[in-house]
Protein backbone atom coordinates (compact mmCIF):
# COMPACT_ATOMS: atom_id res chain seq x y z
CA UNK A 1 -3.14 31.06 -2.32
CA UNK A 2 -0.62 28.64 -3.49
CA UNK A 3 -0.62 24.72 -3.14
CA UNK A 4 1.77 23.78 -0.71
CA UNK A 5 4.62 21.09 -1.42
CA UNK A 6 3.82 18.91 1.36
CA UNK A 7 0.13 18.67 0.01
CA UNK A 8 1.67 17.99 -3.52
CA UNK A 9 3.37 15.40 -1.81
CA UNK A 10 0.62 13.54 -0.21
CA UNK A 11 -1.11 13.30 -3.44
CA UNK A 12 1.04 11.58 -5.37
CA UNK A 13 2.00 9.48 -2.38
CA UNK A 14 -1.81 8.35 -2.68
CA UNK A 15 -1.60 7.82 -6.41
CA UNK A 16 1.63 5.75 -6.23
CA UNK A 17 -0.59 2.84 -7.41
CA UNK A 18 -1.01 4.15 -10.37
CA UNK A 19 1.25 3.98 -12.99
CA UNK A 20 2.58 7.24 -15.44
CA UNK A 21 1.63 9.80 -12.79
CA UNK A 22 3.58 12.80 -13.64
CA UNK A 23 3.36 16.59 -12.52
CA UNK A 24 4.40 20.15 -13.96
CA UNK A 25 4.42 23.24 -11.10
CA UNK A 26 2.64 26.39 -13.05
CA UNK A 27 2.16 29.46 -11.00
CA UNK A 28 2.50 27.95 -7.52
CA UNK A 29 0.00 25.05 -8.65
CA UNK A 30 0.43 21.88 -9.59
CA UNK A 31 -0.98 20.28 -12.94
CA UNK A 32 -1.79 16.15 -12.71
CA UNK A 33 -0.62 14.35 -15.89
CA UNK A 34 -1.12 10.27 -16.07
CA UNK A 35 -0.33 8.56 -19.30
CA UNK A 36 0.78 12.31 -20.54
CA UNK A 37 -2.85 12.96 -20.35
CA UNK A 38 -3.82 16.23 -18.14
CA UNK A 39 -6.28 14.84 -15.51
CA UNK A 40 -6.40 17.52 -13.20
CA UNK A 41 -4.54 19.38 -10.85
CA UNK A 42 -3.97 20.73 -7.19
CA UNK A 43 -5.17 24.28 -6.98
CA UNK A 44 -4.92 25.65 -3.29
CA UNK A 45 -3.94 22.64 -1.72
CA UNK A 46 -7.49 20.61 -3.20
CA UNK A 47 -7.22 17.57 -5.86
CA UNK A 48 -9.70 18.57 -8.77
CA UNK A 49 -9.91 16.69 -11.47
CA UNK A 50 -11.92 17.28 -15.05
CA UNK A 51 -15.21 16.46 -15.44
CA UNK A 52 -15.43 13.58 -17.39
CA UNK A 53 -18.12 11.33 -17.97
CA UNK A 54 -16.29 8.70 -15.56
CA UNK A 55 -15.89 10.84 -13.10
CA UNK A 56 -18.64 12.26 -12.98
CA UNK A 57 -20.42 8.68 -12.67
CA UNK A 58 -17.67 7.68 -10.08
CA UNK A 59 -18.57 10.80 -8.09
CA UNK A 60 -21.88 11.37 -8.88
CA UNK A 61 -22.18 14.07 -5.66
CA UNK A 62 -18.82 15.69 -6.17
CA UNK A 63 -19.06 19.47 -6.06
CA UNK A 64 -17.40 21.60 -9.08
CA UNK A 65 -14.87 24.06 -7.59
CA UNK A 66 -13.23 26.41 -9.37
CA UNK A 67 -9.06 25.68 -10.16
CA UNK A 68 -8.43 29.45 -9.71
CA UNK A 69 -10.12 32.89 -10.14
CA UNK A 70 -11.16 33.04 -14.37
CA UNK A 71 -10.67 29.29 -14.75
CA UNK A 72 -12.55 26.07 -15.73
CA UNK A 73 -14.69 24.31 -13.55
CA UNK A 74 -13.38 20.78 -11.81
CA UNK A 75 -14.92 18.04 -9.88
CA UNK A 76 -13.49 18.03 -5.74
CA UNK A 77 -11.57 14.99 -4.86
CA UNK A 78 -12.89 14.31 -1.61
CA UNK A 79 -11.76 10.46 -1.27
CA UNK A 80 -8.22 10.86 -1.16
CA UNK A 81 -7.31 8.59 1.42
CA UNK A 82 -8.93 5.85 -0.82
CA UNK A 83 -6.32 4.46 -3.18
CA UNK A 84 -8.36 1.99 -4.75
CA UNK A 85 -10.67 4.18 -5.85
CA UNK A 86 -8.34 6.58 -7.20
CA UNK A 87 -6.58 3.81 -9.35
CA UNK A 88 -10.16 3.19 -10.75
CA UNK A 89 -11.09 6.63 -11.52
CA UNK A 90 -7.39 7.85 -13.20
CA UNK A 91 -8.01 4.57 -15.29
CA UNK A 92 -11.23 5.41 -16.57
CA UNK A 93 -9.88 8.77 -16.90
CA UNK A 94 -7.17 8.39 -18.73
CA UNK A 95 -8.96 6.24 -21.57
CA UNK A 96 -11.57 9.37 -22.14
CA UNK A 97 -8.87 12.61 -22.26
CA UNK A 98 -6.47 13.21 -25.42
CA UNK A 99 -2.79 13.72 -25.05
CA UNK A 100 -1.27 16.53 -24.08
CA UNK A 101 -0.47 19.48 -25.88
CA UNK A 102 2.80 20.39 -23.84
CA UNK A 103 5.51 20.96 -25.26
CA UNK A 104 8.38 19.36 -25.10
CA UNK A 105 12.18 21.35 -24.09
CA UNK A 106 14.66 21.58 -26.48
């Protein structure tokens, strides 16, 4: 099942606080990017983000879904109405994950 737009949407409506937030649509998902810096993604219309240490201190009882049949396991957003708390966690994110890999267009 793909992640609908309006879902996509709401998201980044929620994370308009925080600054950089970015977004590339791959196979009817959506990956996350703040700072260039992959931080997670909406798979099926749910907000998972990667493990991290930070996040997994921040949401110490967040379950680990997987993004999609075959791929890595990601911690559940379940606060998304709470913008304050996502500003926090995407800033102690963001400070743990490297760069990006994408590449760029020529």
């Amino acid at each position: 099942m793909a992640s609908s737009r309006e879902y996509l949407e709401f998201v980044l409506e929620q994370l308009s606080d925080v600054e950089d937030i970015s977004y590339r649509a791959m196979m009817g998902e959506f990956i996350i990017y703040c700072h260039g810096k992959v931080i997670g993604g909406i798979y099926d219309d749910r907000f998972l983000v990667k493990p991290t240490d930070s996040a997994k201190k921040l949401m110490p009882e967040a379950p680990y879904e997987l993004s999609y049949e075959g791929g890595s396991k990601m911690l559940l957003v379940e606060d998304i109405d709470n913008r304050i708390f996502l500003r926090e966690l995407l800033k102690c994110m963001v400070e743990e994950l490297p760069l990006s890999n994408r590449k760029k267009k020529k």
